[in-house]
Protein backbone atom coordinates (compact mmCIF):
# COMPACT_ATOMS: atom_id res chain seq x y z
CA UNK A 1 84.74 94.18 71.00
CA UNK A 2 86.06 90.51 72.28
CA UNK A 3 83.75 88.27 74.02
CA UNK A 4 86.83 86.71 75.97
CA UNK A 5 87.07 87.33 79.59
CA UNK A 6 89.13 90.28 80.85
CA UNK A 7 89.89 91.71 77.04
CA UNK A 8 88.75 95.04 77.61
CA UNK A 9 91.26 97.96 76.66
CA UNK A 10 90.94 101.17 78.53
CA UNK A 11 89.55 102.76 75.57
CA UNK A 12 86.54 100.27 75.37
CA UNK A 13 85.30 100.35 78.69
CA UNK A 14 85.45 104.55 78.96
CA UNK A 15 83.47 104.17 75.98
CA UNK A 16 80.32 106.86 74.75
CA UNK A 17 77.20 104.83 77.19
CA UNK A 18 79.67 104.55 80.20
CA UNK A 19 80.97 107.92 79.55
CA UNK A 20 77.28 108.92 79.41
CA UNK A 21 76.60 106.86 82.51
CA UNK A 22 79.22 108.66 84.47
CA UNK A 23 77.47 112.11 82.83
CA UNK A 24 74.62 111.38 85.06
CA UNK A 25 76.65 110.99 87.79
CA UNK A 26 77.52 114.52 87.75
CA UNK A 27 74.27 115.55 86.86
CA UNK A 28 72.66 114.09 89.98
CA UNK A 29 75.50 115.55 92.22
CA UNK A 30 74.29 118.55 90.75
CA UNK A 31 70.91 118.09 91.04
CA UNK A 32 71.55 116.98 94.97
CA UNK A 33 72.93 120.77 95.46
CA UNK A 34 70.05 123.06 93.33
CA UNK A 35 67.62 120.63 95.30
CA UNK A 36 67.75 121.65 99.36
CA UNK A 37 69.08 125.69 97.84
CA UNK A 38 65.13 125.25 96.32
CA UNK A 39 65.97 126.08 93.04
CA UNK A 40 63.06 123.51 92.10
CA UNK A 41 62.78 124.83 88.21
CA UNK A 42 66.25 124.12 87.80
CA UNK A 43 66.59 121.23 89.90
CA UNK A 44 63.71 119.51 87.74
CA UNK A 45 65.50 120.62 84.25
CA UNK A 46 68.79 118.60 85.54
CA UNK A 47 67.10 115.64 86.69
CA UNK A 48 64.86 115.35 83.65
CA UNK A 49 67.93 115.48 81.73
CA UNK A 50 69.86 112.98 83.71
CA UNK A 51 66.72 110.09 84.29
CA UNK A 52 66.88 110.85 80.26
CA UNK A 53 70.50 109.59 79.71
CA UNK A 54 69.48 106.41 81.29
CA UNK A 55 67.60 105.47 78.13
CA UNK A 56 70.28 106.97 75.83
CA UNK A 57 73.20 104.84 77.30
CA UNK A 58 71.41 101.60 77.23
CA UNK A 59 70.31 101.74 73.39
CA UNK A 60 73.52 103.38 72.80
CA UNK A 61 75.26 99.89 74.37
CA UNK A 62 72.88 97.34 72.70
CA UNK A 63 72.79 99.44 69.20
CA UNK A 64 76.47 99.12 68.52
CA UNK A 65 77.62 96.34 71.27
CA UNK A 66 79.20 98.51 73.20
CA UNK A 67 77.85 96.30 76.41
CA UNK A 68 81.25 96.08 78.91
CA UNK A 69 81.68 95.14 82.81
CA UNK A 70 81.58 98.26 83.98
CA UNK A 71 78.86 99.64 82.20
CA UNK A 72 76.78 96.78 83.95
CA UNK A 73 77.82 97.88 87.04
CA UNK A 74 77.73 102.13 86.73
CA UNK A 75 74.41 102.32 84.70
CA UNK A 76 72.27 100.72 87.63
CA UNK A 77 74.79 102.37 90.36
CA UNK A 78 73.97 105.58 88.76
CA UNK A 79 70.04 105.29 88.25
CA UNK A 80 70.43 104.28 92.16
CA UNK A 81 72.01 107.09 93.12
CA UNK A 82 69.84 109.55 91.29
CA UNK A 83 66.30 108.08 92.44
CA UNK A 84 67.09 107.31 96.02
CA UNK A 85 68.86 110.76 96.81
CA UNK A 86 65.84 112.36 95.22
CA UNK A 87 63.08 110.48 97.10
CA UNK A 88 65.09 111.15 100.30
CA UNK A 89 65.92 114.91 99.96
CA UNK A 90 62.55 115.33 98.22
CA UNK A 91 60.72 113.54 101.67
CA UNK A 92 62.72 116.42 103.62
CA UNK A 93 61.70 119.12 100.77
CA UNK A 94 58.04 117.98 101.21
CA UNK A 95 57.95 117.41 104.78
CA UNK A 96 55.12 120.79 105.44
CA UNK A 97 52.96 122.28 103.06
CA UNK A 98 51.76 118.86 101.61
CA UNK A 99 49.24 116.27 102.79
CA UNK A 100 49.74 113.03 103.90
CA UNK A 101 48.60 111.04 100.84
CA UNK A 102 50.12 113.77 98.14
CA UNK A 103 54.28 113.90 98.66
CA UNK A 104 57.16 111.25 98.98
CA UNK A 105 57.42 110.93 102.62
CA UNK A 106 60.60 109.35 104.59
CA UNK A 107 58.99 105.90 104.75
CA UNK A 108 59.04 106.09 100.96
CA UNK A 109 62.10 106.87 101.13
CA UNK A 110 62.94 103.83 102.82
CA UNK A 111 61.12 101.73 100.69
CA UNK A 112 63.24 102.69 97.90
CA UNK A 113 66.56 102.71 99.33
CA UNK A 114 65.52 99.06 100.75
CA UNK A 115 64.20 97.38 97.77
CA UNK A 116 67.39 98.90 95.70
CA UNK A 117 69.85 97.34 98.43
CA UNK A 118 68.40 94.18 98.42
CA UNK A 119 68.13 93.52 94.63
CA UNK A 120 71.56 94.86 94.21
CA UNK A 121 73.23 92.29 97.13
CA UNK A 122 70.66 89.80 95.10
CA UNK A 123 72.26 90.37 91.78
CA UNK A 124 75.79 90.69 93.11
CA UNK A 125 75.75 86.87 94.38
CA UNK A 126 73.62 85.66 91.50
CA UNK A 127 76.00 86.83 88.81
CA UNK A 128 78.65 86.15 90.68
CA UNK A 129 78.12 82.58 90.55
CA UNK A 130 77.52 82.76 86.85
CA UNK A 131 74.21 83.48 86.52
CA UNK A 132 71.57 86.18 84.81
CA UNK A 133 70.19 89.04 86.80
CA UNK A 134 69.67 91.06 84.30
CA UNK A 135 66.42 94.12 84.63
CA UNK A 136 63.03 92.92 84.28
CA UNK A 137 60.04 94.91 82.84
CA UNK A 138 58.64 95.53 86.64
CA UNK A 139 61.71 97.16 87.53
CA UNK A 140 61.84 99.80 84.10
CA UNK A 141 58.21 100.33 85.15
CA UNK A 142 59.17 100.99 88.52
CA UNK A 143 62.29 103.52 87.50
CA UNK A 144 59.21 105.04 85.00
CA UNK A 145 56.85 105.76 87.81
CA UNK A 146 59.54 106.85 90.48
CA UNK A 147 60.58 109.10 87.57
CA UNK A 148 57.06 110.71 87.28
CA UNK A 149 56.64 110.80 90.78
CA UNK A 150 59.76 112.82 91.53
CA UNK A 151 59.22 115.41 88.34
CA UNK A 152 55.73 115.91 89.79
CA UNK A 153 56.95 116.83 93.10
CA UNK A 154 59.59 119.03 91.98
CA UNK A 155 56.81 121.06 90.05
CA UNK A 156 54.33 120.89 93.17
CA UNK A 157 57.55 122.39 95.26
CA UNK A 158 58.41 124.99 92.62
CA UNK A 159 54.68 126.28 92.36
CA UNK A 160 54.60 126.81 96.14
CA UNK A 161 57.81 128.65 96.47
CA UNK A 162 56.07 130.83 94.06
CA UNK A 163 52.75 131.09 94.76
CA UNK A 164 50.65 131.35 98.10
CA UNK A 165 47.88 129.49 95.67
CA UNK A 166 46.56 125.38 96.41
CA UNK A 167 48.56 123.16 93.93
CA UNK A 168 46.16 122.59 90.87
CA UNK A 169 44.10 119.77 90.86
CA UNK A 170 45.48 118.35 88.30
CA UNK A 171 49.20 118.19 89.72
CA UNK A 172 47.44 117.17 93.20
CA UNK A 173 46.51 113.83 91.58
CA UNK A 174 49.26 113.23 89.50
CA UNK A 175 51.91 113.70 92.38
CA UNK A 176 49.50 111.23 94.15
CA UNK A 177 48.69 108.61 91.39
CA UNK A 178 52.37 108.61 90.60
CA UNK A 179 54.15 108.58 94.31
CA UNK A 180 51.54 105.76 95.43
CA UNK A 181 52.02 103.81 91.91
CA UNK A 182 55.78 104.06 92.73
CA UNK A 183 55.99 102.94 95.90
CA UNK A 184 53.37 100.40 94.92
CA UNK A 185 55.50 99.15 92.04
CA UNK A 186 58.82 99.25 94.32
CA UNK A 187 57.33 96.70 96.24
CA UNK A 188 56.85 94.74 93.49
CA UNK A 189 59.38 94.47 91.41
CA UNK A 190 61.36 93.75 94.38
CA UNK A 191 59.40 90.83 95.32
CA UNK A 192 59.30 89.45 92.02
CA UNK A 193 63.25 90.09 92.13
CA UNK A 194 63.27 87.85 95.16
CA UNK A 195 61.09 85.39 94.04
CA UNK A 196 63.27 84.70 90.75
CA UNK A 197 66.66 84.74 93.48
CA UNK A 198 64.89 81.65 95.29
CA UNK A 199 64.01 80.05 92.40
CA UNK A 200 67.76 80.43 91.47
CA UNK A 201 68.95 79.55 94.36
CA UNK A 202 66.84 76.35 94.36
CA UNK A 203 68.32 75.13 91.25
């Protein structure tokens, strides 16, 4: 592939990872309809499926330099659209049957949507003036936890369609380790996103 500006051809940039990337896409528009119909078990199968093609783009990219413009742009737009839609329709999902402290609830929700609109206008001026905004380790944890977190829920909510039973105690504390370490984590990996903006900026 050429390193000059603009060289692209049509074939490179609908190449295998952004073809992949825009796999996921689908997936997560399906995943958005199994989800409120609370088809749980197949709503979880989809997702794990589509969080798992986020992985297999990237080394896919990197492995044989397959790294374009657009893929930069539609991997993260993509990983975006999957979490947040899940931690919002998943805070509706959850809403009864779950305490306080063990489900995504809406402020989560908002906490996720936020910190992904901010370091997405952050990147958008920073590498628009030239610069590197490229994904640090905090945020892959982050995506790793949120990840967890929503897979747990999905097999808290599919238990208690099915079952009149308490959630297990070892799913109670996983959707709760997980969902607090993600919000946790969302918090900072955006800050640390902002601090590295400033120091950008400064220079």
């Amino acid at each position: 592939m050429s390193n000059e500006p603009g060289s692209e051809s049509s074939v490179e940039i609908f190449n295998v990872p952004n073809q992949i990337s825009a796999a996921r896409l689908v997936l997560a528009g399906l995943f958005f309809v199994l989800l409120p119909l609370k088809f749980y078990w197949a709503a979880l199968v989809v997702f794990v499926v589509a969080a798992s093609t986020d992985w297999v783009d990237g080394w896919y990219a990197r492995k044989y330099n397959l790294v374009t413009k657009l893929g930069r742009v539609l991997d993260p737009f993509c990983d975006k659209i999957l979490v947040c839609g899940a931690y919002i329709l998943l805070a509706v999902e959850m809403e009864s049957g779950f305490d306080w402290y063990s489900k995504i609830a809406g402020w989560m929700a908002v906490v996720v949507v936020g910190r992904e609109l901010l370091v997405t206008v952050l990147r958008s001026m920073i590498e628009g003036a030239g610069g590197d905004f490229s994904a640090k380790m905090a945020g892959k944890l982050k995506m790793w936890f949120q990840c967890i977190a929503i897979g747990a829920c999905l097999v808290g909510l599919a238990l208690k369609t099915n079952s009149t039973a308490s959630t297990p105690g070892w799913l109670h504390w996983t959707i709760v380790l997980s969902v607090w370490f993600s919000v946790v984590s969302t918090i900072q990996s955006g800050w640390l996103y902002v601090k590295a903006a400033a120091g950008y900026f400064k220079t």
